[in-house]
PDB file of N, CA and C in Angstrom:
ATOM      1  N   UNK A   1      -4.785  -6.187-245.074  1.00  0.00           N
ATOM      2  CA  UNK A   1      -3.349  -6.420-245.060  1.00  0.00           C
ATOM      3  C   UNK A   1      -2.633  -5.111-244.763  1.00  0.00           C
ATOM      4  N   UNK A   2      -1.962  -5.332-243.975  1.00  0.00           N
ATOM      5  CA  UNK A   2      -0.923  -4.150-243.610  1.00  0.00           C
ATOM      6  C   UNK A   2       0.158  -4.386-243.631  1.00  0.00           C
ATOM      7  N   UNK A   3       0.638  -2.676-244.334  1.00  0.00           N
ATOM      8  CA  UNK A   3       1.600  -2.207-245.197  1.00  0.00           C
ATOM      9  C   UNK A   3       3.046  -1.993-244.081  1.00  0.00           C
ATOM     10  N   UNK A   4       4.027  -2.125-244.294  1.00  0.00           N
ATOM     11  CA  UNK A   4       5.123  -1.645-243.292  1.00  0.00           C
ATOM     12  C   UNK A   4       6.433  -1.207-243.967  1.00  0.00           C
ATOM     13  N   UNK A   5       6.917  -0.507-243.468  1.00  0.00           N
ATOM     14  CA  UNK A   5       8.096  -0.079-244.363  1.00  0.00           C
ATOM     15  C   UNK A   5       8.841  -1.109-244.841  1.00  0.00           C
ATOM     16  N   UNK A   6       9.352  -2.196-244.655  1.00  0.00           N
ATOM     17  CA  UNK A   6      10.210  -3.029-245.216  1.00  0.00           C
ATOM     18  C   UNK A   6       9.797  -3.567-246.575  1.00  0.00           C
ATOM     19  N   UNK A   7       8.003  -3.430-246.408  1.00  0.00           N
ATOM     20  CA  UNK A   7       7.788  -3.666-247.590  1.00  0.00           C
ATOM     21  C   UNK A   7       7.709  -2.717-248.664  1.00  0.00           C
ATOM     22  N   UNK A   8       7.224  -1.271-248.150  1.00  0.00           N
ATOM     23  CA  UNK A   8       7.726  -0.327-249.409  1.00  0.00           C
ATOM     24  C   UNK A   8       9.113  -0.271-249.547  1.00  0.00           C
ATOM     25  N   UNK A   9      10.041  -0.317-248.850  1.00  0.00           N
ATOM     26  CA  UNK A   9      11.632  -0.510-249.305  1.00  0.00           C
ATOM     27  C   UNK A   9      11.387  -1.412-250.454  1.00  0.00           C
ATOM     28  N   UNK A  10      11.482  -2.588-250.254  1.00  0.00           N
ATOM     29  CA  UNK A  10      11.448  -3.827-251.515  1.00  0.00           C
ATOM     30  C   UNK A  10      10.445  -3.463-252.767  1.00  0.00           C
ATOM     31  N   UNK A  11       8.970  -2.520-252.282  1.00  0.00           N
ATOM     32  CA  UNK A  11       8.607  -2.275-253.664  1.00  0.00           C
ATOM     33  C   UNK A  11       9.697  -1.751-254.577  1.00  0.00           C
ATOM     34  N   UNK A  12       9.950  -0.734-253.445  1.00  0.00           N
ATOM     35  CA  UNK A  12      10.901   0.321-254.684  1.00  0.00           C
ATOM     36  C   UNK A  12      11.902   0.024-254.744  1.00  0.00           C
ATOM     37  N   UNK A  13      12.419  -0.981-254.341  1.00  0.00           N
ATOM     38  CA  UNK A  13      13.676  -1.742-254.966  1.00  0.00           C
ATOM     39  C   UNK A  13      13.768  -2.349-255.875  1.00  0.00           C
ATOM     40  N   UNK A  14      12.147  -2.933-256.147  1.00  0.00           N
ATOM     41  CA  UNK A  14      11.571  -3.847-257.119  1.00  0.00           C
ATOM     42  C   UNK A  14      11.439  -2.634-258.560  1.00  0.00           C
ATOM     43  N   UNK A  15      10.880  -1.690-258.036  1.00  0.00           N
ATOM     44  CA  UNK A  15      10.567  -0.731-259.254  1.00  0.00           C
ATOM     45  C   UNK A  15      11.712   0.178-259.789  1.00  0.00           C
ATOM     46  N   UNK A  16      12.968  -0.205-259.153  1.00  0.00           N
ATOM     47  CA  UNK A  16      14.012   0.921-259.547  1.00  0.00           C
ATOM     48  C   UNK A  16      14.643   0.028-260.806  1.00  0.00           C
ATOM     49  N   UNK A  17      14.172  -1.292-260.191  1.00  0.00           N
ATOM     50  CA  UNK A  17      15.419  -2.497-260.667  1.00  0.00           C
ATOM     51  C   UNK A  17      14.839  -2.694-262.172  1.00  0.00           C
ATOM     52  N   UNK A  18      13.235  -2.226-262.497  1.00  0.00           N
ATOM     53  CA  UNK A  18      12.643  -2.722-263.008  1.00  0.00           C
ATOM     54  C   UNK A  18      12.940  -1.827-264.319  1.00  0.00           C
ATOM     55  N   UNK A  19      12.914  -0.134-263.678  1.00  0.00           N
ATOM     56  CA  UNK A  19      13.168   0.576-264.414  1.00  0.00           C
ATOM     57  C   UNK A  19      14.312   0.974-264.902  1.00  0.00           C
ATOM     58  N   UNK A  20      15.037   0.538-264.478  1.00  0.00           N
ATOM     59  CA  UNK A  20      16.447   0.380-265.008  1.00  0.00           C
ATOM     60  C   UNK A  20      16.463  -0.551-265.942  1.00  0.00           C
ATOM     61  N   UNK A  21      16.046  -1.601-266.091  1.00  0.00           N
ATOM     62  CA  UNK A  21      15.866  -3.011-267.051  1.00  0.00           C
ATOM     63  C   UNK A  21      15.508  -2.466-268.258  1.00  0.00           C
ATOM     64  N   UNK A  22      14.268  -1.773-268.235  1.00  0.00           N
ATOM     65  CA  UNK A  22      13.875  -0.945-269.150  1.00  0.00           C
ATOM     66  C   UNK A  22      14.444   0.234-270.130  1.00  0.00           C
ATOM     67  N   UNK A  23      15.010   0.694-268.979  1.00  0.00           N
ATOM     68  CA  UNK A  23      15.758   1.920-269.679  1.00  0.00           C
ATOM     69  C   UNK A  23      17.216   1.308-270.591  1.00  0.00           C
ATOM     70  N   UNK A  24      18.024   0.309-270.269  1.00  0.00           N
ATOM     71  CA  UNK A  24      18.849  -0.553-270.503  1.00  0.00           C
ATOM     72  C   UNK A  24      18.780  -1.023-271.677  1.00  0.00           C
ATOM     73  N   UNK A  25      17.172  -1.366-271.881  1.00  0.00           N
ATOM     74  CA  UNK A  25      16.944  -2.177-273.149  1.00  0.00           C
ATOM     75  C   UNK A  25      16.743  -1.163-273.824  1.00  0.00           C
ATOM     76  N   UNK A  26      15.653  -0.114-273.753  1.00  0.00           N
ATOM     77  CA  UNK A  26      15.685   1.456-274.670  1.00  0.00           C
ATOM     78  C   UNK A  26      17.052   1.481-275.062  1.00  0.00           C
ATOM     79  N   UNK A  27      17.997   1.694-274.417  1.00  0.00           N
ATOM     80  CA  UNK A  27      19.445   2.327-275.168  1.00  0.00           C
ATOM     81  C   UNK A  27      19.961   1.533-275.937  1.00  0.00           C
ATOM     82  N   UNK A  28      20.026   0.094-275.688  1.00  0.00           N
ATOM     83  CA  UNK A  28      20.201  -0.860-276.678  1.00  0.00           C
ATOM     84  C   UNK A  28      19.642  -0.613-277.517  1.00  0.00           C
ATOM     85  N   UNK A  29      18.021  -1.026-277.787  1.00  0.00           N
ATOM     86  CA  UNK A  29      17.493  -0.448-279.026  1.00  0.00           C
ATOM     87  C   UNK A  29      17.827   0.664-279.620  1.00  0.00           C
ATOM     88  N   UNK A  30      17.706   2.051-279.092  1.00  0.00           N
ATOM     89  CA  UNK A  30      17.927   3.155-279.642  1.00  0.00           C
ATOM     90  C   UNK A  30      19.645   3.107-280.608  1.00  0.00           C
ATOM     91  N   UNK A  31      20.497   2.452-280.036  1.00  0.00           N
ATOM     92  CA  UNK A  31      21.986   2.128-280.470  1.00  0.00           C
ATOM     93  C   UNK A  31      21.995   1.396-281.877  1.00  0.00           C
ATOM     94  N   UNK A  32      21.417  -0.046-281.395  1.00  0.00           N
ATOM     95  CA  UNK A  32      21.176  -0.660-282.715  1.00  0.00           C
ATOM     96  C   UNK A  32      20.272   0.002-283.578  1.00  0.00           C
ATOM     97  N   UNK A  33      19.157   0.767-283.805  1.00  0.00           N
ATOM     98  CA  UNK A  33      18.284   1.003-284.776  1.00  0.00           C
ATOM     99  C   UNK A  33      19.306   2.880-285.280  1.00  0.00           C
ATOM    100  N   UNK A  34      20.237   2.895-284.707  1.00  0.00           N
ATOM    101  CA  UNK A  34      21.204   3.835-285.491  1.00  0.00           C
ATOM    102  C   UNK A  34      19.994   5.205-284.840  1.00  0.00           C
ATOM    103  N   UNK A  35      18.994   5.367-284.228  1.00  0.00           N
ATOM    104  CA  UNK A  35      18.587   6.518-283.492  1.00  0.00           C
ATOM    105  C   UNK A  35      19.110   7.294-282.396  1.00  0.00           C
ATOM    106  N   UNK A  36      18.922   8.673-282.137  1.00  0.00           N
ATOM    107  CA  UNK A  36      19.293   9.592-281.462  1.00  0.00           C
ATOM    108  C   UNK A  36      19.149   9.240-279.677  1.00  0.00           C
ATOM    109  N   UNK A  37      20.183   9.195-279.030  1.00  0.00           N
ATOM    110  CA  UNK A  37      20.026   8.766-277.771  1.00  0.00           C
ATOM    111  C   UNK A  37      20.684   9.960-276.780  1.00  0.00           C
ATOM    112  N   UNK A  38      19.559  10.653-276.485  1.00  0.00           N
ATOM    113  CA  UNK A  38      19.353  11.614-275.220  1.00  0.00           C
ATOM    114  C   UNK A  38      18.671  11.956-274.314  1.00  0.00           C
ATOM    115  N   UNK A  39      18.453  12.161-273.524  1.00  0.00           N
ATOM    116  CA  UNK A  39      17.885  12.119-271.791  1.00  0.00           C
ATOM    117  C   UNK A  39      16.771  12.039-272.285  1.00  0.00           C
ATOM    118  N   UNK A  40      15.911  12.973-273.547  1.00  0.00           N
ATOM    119  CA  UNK A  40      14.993  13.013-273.541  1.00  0.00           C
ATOM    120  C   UNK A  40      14.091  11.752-274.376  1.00  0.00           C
ATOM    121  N   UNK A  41      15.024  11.345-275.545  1.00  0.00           N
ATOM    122  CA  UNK A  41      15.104  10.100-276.009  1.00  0.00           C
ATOM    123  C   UNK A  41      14.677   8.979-275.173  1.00  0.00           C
ATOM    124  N   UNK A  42      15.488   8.567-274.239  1.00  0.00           N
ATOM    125  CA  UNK A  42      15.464   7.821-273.687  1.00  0.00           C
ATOM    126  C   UNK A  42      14.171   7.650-272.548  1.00  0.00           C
ATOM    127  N   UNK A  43      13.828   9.150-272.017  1.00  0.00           N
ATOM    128  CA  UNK A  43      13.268   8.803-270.954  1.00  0.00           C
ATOM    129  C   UNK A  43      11.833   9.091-271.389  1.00  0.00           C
ATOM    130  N   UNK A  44      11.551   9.197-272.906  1.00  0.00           N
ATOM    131  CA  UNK A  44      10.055   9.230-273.651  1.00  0.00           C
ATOM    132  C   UNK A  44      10.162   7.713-274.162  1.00  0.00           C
ATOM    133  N   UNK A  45      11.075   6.891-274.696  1.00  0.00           N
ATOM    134  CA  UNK A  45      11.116   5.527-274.914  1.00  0.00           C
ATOM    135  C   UNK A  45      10.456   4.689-274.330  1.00  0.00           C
ATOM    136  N   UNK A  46      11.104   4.677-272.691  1.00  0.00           N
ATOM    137  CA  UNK A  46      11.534   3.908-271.782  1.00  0.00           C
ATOM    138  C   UNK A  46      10.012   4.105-270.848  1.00  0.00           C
ATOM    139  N   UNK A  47       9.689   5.659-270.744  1.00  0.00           N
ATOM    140  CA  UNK A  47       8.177   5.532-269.492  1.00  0.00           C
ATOM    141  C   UNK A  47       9.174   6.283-268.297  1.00  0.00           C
ATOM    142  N   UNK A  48      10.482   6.252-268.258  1.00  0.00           N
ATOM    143  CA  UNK A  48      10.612   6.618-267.070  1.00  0.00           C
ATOM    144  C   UNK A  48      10.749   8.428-267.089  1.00  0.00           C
ATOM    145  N   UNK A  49      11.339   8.958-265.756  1.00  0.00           N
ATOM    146  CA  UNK A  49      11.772  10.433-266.204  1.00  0.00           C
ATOM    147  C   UNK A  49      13.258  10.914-266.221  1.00  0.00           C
ATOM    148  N   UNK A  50      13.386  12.036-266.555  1.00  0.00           N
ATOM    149  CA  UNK A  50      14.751  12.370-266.982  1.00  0.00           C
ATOM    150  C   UNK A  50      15.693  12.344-266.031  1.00  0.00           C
ATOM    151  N   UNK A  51      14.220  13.161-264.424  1.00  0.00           N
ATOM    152  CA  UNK A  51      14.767  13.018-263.485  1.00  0.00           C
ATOM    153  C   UNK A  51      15.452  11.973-262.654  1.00  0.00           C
ATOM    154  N   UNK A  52      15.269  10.741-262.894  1.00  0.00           N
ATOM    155  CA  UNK A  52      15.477   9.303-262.880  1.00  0.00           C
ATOM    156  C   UNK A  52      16.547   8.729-263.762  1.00  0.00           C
ATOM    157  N   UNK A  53      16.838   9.361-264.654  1.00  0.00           N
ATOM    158  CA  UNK A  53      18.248   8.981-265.521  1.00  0.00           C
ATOM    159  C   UNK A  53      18.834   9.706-265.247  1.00  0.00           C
ATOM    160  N   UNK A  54      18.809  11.250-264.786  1.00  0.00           N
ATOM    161  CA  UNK A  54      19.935  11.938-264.256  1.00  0.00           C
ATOM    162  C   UNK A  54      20.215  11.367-262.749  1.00  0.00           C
ATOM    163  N   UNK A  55      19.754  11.051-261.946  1.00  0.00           N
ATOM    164  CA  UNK A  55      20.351  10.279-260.723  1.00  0.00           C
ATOM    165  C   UNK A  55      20.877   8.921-260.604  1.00  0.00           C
ATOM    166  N   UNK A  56      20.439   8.270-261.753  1.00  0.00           N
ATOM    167  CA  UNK A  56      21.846   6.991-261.690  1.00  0.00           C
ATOM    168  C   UNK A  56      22.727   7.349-262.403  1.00  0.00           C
ATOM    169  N   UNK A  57      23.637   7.612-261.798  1.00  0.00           N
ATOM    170  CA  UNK A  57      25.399   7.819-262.149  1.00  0.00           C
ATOM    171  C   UNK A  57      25.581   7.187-263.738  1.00  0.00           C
ATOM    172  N   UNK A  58      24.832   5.647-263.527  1.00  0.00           N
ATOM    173  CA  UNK A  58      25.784   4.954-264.827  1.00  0.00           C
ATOM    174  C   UNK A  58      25.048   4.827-265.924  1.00  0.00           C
ATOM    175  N   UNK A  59      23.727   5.198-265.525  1.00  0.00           N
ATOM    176  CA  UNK A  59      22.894   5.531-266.665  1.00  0.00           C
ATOM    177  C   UNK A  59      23.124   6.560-267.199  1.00  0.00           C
ATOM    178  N   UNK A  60      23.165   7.830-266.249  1.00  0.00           N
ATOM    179  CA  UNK A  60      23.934   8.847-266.874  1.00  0.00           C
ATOM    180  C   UNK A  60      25.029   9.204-267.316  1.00  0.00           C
ATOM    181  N   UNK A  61      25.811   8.492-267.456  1.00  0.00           N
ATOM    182  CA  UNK A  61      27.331   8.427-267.862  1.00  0.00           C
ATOM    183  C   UNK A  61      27.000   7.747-269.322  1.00  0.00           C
ATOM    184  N   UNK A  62      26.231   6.837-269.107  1.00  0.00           N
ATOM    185  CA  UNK A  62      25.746   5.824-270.466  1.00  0.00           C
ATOM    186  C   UNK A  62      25.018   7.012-271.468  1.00  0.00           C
ATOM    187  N   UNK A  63      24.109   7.642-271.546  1.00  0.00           N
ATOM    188  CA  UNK A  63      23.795   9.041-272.131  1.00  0.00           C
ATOM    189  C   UNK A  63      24.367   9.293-272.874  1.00  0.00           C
ATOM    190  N   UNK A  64      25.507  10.382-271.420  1.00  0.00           N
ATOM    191  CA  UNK A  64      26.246  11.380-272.240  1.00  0.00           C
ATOM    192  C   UNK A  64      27.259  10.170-273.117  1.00  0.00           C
ATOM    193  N   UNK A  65      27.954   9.462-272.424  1.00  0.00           N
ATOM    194  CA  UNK A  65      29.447   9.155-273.674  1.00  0.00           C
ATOM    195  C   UNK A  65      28.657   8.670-275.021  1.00  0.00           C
ATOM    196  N   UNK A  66      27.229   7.974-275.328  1.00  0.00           N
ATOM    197  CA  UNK A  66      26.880   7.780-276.356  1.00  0.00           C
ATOM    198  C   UNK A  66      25.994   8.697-277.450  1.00  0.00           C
ATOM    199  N   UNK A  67      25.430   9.881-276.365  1.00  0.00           N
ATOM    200  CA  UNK A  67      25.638  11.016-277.039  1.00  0.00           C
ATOM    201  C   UNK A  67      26.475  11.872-277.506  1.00  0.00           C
ATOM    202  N   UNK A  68      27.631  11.680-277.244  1.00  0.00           N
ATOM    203  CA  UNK A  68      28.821  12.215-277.643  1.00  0.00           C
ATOM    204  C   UNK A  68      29.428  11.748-278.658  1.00  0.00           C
ATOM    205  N   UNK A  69      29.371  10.142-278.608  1.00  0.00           N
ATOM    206  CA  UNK A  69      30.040   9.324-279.602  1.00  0.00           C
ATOM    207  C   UNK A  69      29.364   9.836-281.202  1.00  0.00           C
ATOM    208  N   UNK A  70      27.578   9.667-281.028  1.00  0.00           N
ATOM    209  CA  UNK A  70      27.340  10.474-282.051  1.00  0.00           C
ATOM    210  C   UNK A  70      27.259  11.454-282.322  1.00  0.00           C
ATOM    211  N   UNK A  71      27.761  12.220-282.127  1.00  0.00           N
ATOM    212  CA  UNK A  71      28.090  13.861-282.125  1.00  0.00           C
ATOM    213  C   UNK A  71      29.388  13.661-283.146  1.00  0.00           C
ATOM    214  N   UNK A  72      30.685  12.980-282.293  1.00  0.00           N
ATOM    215  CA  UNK A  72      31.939  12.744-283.156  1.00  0.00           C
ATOM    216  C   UNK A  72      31.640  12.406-284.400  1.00  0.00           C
ATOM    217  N   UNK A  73      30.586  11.059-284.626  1.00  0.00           N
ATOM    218  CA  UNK A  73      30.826  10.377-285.722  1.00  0.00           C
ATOM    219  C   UNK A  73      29.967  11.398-286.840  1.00  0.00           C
ATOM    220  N   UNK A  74      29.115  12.108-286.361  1.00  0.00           N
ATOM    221  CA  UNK A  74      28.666  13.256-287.629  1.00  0.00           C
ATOM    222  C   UNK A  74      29.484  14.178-288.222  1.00  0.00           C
ATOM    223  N   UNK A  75      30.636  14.502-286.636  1.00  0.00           N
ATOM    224  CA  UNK A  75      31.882  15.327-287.137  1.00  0.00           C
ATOM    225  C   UNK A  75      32.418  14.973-288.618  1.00  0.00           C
ATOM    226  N   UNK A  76      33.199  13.708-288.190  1.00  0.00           N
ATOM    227  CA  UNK A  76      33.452  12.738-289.083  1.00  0.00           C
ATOM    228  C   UNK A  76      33.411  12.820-290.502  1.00  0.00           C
ATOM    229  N   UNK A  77      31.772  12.196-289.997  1.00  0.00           N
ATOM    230  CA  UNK A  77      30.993  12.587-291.816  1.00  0.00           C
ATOM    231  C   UNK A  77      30.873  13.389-292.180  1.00  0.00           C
ATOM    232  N   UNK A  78      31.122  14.685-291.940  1.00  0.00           N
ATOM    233  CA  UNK A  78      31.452  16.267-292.597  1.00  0.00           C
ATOM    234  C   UNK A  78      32.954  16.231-293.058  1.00  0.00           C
ATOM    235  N   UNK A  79      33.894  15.507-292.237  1.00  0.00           N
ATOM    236  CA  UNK A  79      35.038  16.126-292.769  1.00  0.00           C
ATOM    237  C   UNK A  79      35.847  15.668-293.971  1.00  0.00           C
TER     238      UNK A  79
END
């Protein structure tokens, strides 16, 4: 069987989509179980790499604002 580009396009369309699914559900979990959610968090959870959560925009946006959020809320509980 031979391989042609259209079909590695669709693998890795298949495997981006896949790993995103994944990583999606990691942050959920990590959120609900009240654990620490950061690049590195996430991308030892999940299987994927950091390098891979820093290049989707909204994954990475998803990160930082919920790493931040808990950052505030420890503020918080100090003051």
């Amino acid at each position: 069987m031979e391989i042609d580009a259209e079909d590695l396009k669709i693998y890795a369309q298949e495997k981006t989509k896949m790993a995103l699914e994944k990583t999606n559900s990691i942050i959920k979990e990590l959120y609900l179980k009240g654990e620490k959610i950061s690049f590195n968090s996430v991308a030892s959870a999940s299987g994927v790499s950091e390098a891979f959560l820093y290049s989707n925009d909204e994954i990475k946006k998803r990160i930082e604002r919920l790493g931040e959020q808990e950052v505030s809320e420890k503020i918080d509980q100090m003051s």
